[in-house]
PDB file of N, CA and C in Angstrom:
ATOM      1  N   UNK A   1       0.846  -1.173   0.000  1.00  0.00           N
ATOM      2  CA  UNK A   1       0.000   0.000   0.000  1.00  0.00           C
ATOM      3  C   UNK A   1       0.896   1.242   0.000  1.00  0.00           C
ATOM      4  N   UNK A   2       0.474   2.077  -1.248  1.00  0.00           N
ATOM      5  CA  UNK A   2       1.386   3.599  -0.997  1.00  0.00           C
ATOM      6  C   UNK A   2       1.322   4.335  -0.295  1.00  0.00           C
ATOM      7  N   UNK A   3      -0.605   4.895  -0.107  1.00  0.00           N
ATOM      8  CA  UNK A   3      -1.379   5.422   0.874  1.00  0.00           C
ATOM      9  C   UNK A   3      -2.348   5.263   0.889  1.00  0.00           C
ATOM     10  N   UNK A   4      -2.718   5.610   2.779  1.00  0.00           N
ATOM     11  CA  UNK A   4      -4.407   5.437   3.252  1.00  0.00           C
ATOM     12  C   UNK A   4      -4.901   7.109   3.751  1.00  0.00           C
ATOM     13  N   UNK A   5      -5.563   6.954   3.321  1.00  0.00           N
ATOM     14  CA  UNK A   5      -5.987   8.598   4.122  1.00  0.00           C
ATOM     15  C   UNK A   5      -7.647   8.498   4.153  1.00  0.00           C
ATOM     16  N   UNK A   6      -8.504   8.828   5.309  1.00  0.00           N
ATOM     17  CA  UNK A   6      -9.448   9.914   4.443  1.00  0.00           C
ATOM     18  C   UNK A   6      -9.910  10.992   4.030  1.00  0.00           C
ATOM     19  N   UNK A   7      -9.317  11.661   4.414  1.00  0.00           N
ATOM     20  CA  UNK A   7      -8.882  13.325   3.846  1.00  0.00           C
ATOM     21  C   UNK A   7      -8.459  13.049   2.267  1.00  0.00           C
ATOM     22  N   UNK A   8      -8.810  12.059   1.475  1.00  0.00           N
ATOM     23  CA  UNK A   8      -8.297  12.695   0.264  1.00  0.00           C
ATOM     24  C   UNK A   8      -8.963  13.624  -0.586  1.00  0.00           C
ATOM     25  N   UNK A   9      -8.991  13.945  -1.763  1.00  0.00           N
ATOM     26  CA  UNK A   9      -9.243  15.100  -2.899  1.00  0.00           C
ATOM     27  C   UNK A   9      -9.673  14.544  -3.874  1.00  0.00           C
ATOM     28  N   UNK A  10     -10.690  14.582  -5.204  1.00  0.00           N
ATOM     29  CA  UNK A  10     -10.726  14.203  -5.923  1.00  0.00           C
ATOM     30  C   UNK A  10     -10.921  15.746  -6.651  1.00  0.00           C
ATOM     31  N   UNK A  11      -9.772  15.462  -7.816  1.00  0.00           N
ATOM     32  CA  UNK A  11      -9.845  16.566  -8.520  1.00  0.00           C
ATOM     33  C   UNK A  11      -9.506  15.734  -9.829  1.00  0.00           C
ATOM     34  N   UNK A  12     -10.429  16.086 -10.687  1.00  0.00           N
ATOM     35  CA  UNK A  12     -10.590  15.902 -12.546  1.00  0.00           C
ATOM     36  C   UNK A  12     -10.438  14.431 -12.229  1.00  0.00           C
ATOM     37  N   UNK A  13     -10.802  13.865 -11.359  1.00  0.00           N
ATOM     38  CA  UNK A  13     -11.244  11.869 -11.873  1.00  0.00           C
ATOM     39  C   UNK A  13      -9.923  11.724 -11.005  1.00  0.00           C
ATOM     40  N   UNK A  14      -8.599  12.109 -10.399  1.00  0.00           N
ATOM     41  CA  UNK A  14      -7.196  11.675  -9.600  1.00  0.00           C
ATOM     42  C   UNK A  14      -8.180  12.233  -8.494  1.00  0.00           C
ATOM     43  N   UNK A  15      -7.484  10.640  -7.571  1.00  0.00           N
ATOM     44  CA  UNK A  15      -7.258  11.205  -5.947  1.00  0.00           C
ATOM     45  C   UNK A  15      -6.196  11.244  -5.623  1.00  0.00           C
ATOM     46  N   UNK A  16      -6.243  12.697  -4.867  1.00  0.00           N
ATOM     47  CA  UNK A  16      -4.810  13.389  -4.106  1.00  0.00           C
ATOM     48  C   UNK A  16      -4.941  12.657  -2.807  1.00  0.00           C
ATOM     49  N   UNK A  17      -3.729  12.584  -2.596  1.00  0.00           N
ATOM     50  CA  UNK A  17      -3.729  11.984  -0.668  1.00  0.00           C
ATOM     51  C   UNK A  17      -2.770  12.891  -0.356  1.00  0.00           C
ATOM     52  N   UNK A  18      -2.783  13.115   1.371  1.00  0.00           N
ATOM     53  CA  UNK A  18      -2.024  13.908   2.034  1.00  0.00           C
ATOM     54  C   UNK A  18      -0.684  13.703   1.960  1.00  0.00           C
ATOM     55  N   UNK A  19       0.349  14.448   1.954  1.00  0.00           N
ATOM     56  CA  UNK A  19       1.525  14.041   2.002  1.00  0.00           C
ATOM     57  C   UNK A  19       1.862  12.824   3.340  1.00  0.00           C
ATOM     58  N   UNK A  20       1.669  13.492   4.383  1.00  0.00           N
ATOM     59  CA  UNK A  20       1.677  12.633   5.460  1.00  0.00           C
ATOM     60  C   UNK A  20       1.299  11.111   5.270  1.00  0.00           C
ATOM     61  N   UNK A  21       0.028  11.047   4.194  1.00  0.00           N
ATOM     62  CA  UNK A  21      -0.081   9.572   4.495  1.00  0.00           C
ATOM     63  C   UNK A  21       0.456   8.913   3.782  1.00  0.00           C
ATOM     64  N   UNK A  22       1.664   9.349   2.427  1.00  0.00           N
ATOM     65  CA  UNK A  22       2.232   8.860   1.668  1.00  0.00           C
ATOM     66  C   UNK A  22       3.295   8.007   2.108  1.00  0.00           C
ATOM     67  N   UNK A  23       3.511   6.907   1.347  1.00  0.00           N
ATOM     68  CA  UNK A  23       4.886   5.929   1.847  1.00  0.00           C
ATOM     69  C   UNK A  23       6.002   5.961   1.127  1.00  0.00           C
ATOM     70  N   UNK A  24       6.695   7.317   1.741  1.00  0.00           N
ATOM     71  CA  UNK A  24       7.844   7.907   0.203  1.00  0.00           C
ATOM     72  C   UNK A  24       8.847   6.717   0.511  1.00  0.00           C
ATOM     73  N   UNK A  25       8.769   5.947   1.221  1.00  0.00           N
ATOM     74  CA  UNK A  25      10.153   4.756   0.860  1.00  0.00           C
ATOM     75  C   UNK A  25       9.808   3.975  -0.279  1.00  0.00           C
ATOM     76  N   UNK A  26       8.470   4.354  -1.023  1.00  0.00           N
ATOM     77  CA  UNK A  26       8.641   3.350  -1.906  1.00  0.00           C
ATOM     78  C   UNK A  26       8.853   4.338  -3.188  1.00  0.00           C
ATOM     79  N   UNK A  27       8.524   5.539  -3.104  1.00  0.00           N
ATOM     80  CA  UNK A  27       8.714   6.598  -3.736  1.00  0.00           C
ATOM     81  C   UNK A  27      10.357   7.059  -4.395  1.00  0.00           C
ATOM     82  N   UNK A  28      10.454   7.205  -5.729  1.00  0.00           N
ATOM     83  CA  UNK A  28      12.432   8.049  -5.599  1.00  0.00           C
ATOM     84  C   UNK A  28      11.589   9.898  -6.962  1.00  0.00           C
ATOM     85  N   UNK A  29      12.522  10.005  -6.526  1.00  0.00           N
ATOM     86  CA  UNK A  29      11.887  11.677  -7.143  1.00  0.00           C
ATOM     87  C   UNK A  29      12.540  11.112  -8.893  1.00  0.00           C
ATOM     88  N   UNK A  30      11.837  12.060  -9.676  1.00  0.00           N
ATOM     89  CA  UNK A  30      11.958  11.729 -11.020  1.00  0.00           C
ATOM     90  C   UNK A  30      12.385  13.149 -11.103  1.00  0.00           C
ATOM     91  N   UNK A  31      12.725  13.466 -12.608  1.00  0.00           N
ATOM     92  CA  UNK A  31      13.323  14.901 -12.975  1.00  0.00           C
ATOM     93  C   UNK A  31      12.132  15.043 -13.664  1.00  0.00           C
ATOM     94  N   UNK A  32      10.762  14.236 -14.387  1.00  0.00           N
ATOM     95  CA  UNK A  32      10.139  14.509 -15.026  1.00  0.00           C
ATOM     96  C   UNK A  32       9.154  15.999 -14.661  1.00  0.00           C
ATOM     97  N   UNK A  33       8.744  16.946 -15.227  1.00  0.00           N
ATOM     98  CA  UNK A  33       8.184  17.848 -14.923  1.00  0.00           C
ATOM     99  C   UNK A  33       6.809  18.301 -16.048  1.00  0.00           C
ATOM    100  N   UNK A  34       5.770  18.609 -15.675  1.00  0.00           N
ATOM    101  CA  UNK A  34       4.996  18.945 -16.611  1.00  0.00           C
ATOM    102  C   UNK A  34       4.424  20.002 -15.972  1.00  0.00           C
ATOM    103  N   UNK A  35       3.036  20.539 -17.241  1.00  0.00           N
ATOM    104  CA  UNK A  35       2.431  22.281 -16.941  1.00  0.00           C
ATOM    105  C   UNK A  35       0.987  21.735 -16.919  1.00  0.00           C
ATOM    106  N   UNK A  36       0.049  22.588 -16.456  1.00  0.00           N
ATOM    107  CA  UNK A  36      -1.231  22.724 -16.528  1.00  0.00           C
ATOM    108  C   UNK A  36      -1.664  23.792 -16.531  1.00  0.00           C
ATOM    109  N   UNK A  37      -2.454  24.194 -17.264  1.00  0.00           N
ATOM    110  CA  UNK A  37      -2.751  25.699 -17.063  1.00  0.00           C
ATOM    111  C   UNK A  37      -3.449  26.110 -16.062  1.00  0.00           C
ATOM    112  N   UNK A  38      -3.776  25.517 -15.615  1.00  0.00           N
ATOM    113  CA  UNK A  38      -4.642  26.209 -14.175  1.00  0.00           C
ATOM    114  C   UNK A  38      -4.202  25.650 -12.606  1.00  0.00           C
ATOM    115  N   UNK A  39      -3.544  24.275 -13.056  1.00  0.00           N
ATOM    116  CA  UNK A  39      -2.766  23.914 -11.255  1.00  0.00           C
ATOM    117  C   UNK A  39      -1.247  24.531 -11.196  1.00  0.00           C
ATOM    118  N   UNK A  40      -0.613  24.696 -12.767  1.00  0.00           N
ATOM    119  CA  UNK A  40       0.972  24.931 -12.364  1.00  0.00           C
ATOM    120  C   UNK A  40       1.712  23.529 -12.779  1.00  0.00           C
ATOM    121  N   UNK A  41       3.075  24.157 -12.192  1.00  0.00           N
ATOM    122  CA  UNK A  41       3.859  22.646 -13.126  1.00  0.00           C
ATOM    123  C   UNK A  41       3.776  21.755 -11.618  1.00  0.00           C
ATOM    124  N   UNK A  42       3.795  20.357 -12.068  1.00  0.00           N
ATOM    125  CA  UNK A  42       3.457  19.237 -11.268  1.00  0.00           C
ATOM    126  C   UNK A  42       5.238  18.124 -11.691  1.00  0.00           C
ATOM    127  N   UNK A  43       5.515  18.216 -10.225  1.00  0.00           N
ATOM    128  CA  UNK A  43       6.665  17.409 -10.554  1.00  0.00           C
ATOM    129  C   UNK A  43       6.097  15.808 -10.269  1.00  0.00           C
ATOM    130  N   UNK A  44       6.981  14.916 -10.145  1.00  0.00           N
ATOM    131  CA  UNK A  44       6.803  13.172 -10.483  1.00  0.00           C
ATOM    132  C   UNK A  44       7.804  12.583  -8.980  1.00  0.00           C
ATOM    133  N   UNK A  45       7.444  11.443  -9.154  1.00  0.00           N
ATOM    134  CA  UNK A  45       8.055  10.780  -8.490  1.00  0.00           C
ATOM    135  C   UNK A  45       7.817   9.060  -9.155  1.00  0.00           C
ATOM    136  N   UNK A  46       8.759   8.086  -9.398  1.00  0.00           N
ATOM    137  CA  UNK A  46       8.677   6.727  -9.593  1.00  0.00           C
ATOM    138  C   UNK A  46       7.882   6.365  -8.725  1.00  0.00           C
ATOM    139  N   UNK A  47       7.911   4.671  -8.906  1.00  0.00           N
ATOM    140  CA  UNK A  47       7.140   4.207  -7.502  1.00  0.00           C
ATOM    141  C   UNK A  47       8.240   2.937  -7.969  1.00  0.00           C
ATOM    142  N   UNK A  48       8.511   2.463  -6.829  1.00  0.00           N
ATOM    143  CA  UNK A  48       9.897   1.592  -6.832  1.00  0.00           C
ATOM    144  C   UNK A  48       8.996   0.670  -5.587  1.00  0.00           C
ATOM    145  N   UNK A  49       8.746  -0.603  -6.022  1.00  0.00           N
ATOM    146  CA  UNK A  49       8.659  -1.874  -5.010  1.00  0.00           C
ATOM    147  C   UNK A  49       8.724  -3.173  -5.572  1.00  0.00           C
ATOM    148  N   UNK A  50       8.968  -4.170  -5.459  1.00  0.00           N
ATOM    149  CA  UNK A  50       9.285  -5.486  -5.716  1.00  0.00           C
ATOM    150  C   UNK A  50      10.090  -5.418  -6.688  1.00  0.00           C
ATOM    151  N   UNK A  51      11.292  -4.714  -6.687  1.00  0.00           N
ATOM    152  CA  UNK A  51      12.467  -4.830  -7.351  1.00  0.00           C
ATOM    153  C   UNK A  51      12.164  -4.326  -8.805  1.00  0.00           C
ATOM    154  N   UNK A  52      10.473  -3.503  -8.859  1.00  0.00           N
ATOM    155  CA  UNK A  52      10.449  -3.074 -10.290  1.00  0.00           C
ATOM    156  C   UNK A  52      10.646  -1.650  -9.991  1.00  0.00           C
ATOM    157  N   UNK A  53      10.472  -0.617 -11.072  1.00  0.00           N
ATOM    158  CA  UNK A  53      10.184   0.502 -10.932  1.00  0.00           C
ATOM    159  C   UNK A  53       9.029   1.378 -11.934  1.00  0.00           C
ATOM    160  N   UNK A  54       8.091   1.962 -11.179  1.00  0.00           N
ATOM    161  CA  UNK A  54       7.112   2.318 -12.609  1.00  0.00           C
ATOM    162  C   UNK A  54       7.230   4.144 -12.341  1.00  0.00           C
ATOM    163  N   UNK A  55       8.036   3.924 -13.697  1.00  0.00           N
ATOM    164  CA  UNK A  55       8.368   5.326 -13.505  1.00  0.00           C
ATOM    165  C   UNK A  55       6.931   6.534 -13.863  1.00  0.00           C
ATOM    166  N   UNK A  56       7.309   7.735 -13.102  1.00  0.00           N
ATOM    167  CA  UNK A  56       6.725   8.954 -13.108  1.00  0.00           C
ATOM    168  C   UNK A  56       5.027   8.514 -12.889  1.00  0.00           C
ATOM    169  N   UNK A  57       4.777   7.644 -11.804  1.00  0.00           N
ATOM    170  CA  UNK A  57       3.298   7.000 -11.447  1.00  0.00           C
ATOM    171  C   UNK A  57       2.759   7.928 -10.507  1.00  0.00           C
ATOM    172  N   UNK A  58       3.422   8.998  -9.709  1.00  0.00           N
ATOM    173  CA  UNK A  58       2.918   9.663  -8.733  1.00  0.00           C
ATOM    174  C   UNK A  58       3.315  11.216  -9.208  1.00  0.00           C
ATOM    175  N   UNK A  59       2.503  11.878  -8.743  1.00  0.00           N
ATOM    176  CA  UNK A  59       2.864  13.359  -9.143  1.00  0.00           C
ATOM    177  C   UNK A  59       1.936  14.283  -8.582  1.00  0.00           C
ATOM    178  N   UNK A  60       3.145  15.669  -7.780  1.00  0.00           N
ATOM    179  CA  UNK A  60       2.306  16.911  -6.850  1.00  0.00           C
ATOM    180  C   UNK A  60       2.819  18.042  -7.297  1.00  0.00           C
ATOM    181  N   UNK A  61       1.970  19.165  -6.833  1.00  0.00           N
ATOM    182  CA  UNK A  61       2.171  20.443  -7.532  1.00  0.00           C
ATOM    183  C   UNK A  61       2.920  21.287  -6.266  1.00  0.00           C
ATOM    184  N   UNK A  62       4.217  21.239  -5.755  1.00  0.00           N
ATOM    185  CA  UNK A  62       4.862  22.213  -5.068  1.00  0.00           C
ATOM    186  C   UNK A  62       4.307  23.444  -4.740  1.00  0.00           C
ATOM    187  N   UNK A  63       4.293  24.142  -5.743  1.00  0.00           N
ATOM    188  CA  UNK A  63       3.829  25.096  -5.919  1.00  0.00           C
ATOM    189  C   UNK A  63       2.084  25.659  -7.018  1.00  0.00           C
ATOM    190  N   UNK A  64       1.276  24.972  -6.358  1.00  0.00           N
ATOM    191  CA  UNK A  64      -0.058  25.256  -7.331  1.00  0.00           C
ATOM    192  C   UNK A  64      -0.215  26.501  -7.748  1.00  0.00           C
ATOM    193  N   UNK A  65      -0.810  26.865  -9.065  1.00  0.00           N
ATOM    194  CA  UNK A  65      -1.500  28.119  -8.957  1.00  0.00           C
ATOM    195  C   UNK A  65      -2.395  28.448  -7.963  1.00  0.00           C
ATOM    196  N   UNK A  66      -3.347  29.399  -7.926  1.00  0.00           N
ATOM    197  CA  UNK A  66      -3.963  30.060  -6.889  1.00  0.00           C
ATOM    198  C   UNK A  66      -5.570  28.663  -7.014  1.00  0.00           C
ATOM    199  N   UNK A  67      -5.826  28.743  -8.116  1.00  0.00           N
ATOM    200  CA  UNK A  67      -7.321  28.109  -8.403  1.00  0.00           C
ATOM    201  C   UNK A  67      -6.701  26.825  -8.059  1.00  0.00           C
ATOM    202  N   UNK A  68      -5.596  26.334  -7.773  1.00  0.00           N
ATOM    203  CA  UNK A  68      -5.677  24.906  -7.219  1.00  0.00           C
ATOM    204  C   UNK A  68      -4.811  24.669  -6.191  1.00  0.00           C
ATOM    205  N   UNK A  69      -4.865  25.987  -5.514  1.00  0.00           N
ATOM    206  CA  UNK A  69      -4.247  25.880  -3.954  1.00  0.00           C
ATOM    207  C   UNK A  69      -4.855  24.847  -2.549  1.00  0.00           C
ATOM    208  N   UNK A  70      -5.675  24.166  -3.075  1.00  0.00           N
ATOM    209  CA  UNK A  70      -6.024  23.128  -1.903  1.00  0.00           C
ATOM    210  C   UNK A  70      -5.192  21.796  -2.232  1.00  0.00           C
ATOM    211  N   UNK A  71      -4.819  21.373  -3.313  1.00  0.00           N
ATOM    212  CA  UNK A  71      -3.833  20.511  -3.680  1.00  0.00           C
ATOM    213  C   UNK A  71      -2.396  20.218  -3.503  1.00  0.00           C
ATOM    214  N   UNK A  72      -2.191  21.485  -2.692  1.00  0.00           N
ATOM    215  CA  UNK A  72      -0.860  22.052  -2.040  1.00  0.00           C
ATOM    216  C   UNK A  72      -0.732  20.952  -0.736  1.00  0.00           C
ATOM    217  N   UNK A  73       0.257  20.088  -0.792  1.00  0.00           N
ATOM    218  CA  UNK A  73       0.773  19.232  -0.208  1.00  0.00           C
ATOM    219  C   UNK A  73       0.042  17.677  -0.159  1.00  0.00           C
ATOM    220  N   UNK A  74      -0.519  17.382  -1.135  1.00  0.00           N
ATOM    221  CA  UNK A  74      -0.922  16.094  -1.567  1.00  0.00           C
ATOM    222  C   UNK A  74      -0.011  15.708  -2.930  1.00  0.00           C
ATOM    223  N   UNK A  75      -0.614  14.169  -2.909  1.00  0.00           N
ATOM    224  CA  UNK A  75       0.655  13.523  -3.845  1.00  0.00           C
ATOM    225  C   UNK A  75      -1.103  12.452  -4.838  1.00  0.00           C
ATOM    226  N   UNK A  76      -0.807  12.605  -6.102  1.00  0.00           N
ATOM    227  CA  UNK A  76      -1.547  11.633  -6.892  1.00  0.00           C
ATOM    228  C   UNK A  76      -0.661  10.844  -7.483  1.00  0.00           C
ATOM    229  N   UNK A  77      -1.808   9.352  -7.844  1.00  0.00           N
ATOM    230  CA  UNK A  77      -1.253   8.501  -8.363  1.00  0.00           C
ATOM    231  C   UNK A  77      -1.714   8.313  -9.969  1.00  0.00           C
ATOM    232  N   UNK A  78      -1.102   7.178 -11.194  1.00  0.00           N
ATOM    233  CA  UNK A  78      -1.884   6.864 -12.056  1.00  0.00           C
ATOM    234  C   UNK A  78      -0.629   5.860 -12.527  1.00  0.00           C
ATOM    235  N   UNK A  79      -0.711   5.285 -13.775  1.00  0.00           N
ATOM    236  CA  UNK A  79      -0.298   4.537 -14.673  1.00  0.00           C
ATOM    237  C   UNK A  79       0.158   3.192 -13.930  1.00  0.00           C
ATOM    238  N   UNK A  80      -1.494   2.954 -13.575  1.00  0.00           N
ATOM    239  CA  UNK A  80      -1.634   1.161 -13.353  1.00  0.00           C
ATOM    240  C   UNK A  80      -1.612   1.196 -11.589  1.00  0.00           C
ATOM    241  N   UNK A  81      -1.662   2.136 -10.996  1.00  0.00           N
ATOM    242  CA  UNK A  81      -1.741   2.734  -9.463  1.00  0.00           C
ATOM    243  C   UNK A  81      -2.571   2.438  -8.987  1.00  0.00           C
ATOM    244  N   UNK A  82      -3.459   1.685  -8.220  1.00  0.00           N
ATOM    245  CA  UNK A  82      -4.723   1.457  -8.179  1.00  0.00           C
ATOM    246  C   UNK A  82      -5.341   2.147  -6.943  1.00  0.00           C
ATOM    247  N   UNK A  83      -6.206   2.658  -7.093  1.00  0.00           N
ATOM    248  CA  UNK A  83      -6.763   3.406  -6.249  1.00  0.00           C
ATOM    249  C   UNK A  83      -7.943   2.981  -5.621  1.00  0.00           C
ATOM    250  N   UNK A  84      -8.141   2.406  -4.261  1.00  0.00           N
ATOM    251  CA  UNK A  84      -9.204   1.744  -3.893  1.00  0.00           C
ATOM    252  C   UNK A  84     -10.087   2.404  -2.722  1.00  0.00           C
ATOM    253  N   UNK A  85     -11.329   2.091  -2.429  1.00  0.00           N
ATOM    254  CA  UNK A  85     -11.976   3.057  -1.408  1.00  0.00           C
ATOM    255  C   UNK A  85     -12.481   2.160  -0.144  1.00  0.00           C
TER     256      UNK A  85
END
């Protein structure tokens, strides 16, 4: 499990989880970086466990724009991440 929270976020179909409840040991930071026009650039992180690695599967916005300042210190997942409730 990466994370449990229930405080999470659902924004555009991704759930954000709190930083806190994230399990960055399984986490390594990526250089990958992308833009959105309305959250800001969103950096990455791999997800590294059972000796695989699936790169750039998690990703948070450091710094959000203003219209997506509640997303400020949560981490989302995707590409095969499964997200369960």
């Amino acid at each position: 499990m990466l994370a449990e929270s229930d405080e999470v976020m659902l924004v555009e179909g991704n759930v954000y989880f709190p930083r806190e409840s994230v399990r960055f040991e399984y986490l390594k930071e990526s250089p990958t970086k992308t833009t959105c026009t309305w959250k800001g650039e969103a950096r990455y992180y791999s997800v590294v466990a059972g000796g695989e690695e699936n790169r750039d599967a998690a990703w948070y916005y450091p710094d959000p724009k203003p219209a997506a300042e509640q997303i400020r210190g949560y981490v989302s997942f995707w590409k095969g991440v499964k997200v369960r409730d």
